[in-house]
Protein backbone atom coordinates (compact mmCIF):
# COMPACT_ATOMS: atom_id res chain seq x y z
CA UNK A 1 8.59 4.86 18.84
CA UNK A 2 10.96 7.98 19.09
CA UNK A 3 10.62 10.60 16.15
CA UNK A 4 14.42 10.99 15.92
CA UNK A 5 15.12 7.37 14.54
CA UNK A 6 16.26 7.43 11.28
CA UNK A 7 14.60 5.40 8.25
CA UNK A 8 17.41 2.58 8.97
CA UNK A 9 16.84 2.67 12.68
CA UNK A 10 13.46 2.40 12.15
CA UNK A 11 13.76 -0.68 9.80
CA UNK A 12 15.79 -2.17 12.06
CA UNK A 13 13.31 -1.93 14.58
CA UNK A 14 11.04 -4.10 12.56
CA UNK A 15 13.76 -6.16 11.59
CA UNK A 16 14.20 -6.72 15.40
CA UNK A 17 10.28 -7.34 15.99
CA UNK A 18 9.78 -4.15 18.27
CA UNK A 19 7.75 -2.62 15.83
CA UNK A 20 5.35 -5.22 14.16
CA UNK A 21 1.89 -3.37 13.73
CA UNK A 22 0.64 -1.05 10.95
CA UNK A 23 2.83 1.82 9.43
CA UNK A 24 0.00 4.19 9.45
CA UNK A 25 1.21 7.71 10.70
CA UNK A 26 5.09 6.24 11.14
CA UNK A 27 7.66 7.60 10.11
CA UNK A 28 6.16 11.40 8.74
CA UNK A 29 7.31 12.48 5.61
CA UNK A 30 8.96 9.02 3.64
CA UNK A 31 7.64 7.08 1.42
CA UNK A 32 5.99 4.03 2.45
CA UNK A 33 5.57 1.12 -0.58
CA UNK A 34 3.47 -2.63 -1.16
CA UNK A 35 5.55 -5.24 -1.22
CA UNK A 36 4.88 -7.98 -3.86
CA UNK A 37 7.39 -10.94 -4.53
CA UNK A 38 6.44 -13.56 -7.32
CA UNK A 39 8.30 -15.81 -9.34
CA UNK A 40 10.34 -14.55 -12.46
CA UNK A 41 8.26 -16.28 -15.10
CA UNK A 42 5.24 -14.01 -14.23
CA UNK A 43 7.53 -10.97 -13.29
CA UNK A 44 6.94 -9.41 -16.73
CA UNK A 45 2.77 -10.10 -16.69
CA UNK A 46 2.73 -8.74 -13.34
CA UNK A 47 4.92 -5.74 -14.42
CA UNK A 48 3.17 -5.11 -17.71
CA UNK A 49 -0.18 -4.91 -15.39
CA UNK A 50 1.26 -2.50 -13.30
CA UNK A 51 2.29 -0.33 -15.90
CA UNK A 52 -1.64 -0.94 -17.33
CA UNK A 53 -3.33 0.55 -14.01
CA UNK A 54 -0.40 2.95 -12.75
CA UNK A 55 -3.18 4.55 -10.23
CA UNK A 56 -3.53 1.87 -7.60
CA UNK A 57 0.20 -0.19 -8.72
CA UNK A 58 2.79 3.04 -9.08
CA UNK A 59 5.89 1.68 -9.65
CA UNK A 60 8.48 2.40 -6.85
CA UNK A 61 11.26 0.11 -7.44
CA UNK A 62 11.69 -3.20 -9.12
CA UNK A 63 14.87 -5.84 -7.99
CA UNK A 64 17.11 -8.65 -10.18
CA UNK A 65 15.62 -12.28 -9.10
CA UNK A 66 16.85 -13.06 -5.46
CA UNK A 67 17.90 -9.41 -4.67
CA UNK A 68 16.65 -8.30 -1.54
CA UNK A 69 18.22 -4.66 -1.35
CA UNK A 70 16.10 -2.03 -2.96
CA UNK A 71 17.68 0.82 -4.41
CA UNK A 72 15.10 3.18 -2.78
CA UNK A 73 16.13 1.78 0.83
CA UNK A 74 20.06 0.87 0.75
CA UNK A 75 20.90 -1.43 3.64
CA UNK A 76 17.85 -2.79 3.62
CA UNK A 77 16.20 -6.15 3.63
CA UNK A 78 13.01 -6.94 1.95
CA UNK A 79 12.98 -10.08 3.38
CA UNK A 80 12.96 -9.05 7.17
CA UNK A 81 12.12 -5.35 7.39
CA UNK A 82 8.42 -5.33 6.98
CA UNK A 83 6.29 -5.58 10.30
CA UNK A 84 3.90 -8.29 8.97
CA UNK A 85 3.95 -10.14 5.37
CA UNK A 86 1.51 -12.36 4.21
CA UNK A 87 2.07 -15.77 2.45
CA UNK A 88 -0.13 -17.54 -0.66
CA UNK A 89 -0.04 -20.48 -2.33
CA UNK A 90 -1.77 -21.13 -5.56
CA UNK A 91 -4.01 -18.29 -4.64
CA UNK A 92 -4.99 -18.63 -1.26
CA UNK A 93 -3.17 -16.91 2.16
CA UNK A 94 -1.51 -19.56 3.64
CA UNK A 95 0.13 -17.85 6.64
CA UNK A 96 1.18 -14.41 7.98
CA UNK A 97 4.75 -14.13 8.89
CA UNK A 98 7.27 -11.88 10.47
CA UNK A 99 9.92 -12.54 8.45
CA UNK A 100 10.40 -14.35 5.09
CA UNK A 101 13.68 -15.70 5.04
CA UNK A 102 12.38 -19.13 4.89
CA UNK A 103 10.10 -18.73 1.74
CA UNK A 104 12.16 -16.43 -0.17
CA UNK A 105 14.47 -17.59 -3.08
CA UNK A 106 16.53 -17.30 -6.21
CA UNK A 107 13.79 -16.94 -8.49
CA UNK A 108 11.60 -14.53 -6.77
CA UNK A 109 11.00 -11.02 -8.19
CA UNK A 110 10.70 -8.07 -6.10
CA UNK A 111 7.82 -4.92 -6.88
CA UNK A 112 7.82 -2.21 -4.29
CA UNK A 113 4.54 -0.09 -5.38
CA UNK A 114 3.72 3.25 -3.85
CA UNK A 115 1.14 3.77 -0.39
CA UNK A 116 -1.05 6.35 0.19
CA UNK A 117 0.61 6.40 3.69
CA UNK A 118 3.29 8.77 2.07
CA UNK A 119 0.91 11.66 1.38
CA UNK A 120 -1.03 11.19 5.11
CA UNK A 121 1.44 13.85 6.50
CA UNK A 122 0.95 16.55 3.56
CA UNK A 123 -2.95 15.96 4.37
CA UNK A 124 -2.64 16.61 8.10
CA UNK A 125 0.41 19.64 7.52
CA UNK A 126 -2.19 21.19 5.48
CA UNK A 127 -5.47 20.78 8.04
CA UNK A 128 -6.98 17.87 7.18
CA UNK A 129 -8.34 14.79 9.54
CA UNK A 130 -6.44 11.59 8.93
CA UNK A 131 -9.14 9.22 11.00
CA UNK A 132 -6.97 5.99 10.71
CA UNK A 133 -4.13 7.82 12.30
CA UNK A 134 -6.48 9.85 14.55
CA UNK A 135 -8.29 7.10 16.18
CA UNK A 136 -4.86 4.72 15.94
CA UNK A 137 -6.13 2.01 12.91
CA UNK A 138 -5.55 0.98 10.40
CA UNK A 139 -7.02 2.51 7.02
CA UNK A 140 -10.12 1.47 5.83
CA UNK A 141 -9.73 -0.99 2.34
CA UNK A 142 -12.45 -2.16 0.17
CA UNK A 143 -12.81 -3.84 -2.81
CA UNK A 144 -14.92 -2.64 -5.67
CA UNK A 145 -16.74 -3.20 -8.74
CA UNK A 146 -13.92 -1.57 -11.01
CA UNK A 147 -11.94 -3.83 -13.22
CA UNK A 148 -8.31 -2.99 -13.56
CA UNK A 149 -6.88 -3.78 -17.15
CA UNK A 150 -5.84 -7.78 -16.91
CA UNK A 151 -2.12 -8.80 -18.12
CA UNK A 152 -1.98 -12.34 -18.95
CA UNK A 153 -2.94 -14.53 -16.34
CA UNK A 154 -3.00 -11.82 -14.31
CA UNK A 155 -6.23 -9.49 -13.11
CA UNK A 156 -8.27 -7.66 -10.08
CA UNK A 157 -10.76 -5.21 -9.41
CA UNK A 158 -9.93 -1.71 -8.20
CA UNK A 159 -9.52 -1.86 -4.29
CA UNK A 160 -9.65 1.37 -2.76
CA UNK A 161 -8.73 3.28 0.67
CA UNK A 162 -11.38 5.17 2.58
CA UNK A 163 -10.84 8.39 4.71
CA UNK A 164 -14.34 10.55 5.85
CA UNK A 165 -13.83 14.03 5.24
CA UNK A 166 -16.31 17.17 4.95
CA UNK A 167 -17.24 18.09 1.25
CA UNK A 168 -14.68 21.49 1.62
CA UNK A 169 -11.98 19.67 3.07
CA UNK A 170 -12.66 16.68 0.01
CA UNK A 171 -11.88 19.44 -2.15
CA UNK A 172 -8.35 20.34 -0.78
CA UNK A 173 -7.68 17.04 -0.22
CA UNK A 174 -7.57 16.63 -4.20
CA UNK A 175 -5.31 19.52 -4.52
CA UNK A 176 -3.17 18.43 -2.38
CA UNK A 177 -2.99 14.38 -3.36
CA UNK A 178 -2.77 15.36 -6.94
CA UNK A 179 1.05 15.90 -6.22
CA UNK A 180 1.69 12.81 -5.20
CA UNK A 181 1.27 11.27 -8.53
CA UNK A 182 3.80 7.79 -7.51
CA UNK A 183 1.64 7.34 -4.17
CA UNK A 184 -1.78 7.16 -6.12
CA UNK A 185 -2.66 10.43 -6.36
CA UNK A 186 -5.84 12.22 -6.40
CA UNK A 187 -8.71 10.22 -4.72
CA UNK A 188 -10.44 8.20 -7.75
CA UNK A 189 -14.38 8.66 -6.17
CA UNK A 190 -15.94 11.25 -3.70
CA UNK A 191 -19.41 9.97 -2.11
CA UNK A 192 -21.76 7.49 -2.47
CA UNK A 193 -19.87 4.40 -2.01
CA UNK A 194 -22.64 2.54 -3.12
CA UNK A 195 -21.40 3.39 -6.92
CA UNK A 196 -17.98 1.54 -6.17
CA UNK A 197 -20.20 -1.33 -5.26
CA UNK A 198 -19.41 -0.86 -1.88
CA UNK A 199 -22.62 -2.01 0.44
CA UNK A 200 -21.09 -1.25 4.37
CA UNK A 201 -18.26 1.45 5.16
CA UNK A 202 -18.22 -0.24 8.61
CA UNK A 203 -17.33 -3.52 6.71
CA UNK A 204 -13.85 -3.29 5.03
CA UNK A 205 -12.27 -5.73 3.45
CA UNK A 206 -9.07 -4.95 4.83
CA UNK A 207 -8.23 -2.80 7.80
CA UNK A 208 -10.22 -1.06 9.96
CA UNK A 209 -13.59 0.42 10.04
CA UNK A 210 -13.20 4.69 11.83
CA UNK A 211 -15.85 6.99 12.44
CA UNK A 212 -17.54 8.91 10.29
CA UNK A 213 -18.98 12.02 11.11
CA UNK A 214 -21.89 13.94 10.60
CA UNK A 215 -21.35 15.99 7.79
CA UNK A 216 -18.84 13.96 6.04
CA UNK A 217 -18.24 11.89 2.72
CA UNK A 218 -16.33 8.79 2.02
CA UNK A 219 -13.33 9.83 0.02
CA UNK A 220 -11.77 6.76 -1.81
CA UNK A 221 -8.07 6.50 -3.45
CA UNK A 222 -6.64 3.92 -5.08
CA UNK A 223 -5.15 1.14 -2.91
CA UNK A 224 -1.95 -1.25 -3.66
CA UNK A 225 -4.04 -3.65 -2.31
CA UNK A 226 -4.94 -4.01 -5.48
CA UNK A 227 -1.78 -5.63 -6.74
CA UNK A 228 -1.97 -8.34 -4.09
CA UNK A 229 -5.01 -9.31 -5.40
CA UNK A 230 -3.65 -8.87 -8.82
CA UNK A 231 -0.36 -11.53 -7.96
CA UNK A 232 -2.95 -13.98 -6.01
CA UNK A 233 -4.99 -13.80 -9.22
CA UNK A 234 -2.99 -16.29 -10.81
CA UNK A 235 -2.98 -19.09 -8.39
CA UNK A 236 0.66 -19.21 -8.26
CA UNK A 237 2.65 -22.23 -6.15
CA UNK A 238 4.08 -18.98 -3.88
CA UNK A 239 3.53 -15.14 -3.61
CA UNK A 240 4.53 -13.06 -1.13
CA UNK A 241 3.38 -9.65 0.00
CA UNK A 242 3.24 -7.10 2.78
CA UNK A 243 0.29 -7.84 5.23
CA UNK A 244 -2.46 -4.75 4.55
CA UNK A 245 -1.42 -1.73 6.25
CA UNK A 246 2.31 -3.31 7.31
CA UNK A 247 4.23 -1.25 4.44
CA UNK A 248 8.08 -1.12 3.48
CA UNK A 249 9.28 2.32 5.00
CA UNK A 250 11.84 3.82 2.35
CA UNK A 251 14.60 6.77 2.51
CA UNK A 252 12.75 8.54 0.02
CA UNK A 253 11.10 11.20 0.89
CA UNK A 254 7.21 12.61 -0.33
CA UNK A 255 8.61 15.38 -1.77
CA UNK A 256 10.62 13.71 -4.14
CA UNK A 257 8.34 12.01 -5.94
CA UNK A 258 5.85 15.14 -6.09
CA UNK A 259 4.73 17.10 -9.69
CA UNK A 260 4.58 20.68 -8.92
């Protein structure tokens, strides 16, 4: 994929099926988000959990029931502009689709949650090994023993991302994710991943297992894989969400949703 294509050419890529695999290391320097879509009468319960566990669900953008067209993307359709989504019914996948034309409707409710995609290029301007975008995978997601704080009928544990770094470069790696405050931030755990009840790095529960080095630690952030699992939590008739690793690619840009 060219590196001149703007956000909108890009989208339309994906819109077009060109592009369909995992966002990882596209489109350097904008923010990438989760998609969620659930029905209005849980919108607020989903929302109010999101605002309860702002780490792994940042809040990017939230759309009227049946908009499609996020203010954070103009021109764009939620619908059709994701590579991959995934499809559940009363809390089980069901399918995984290019396109969701066919399941979306009226009453559904739009979340678009930040990705720790968005602060992979600050990592690698400043140094730092990105493995997942090194060795062409997707990240590494696992789920932990962490409960998030329920809302209603909604709740999940922590899920996390992974990337190996060496104990030094850990270290910046903090400094410089601590910025990104609306893309999850500063990693949550550095080390043994045994304490996140994690038994087998080369197991995920979503993506892809990379290499880890001698010399290096497990460095975990909070994932908005969590908020899938939060929506599926319910066992509602339909939710919708990105497919892990296949994000929404916005016009914002990292920098704009730093702290200095």
């Amino acid at each position: 994929m060219k590196e001149t294509l703007s956000m909108d050419e890009l989208r339309q890529q994906i819109r077009a099926n060109r592009w369909t695999g995992p966002t990882t290391g596209v489109a350097a320097g904008h923010v990438q988000a989760n998609l969620v879509m659930v029905p209005k009468e849980v919108a607020f319960d989903f929302l109010l959990f999101c605002t309860r566990n702002p780490k792994p669900c940042p809040i990017l953008d939230v759309l009227e029931p049946g908009q499609v067209e996020p203010a954070i993307a103009p021109g764009a359709d939620l619908r059709t502009d994701l590579p991959k989504y995934r499809i559940y019914r009363n809390g089980v996948l069901d399918a995984e689709v290019g396109d969701v034309v066919d399941f979306f409707s009226e009453d559904m409710v739009s979340f678009l949650l930040g990705c720790s995609f968005s602060f992979e290029t600050a990592m690698q301007a400043n140094g730092l090994p990105v493995r997942n975008i090194e060795e062409k995978k997707n990240v590494s997601m696992y789920i932990t023993n962490r409960t998030c704080r329920p809302a209603g009928p909604i709740s999940a544990p922590l899920v996390v991302s992974m990337r190996p770094l060496e104990p030094a470069q850990a270290v910046r790696a903090v400094q410089i994710t601590t910025r990104f405050h609306m893309t999850h931030g500063a990693p949550v755990y550095l080390g043994d991943s045994r304490a996140l009840g994690i038994a087998d790095l080369a197991e995920p529960d979503f993506g892809d297992a990379v290499s880890i080095r001698p010399g290096e630690i497990p460095v975990f952030w909070a994932c908005g894989v969590t908020a899938i699992m939060a929506a599926v939590s319910a066992k509602l008739p339909l939710v919708i969400t990105h497919a892990p690793g296949h994000m929404f690619v916005s016009d914002l840009k990292d920098e704009d949703l730093t702290v200095l």
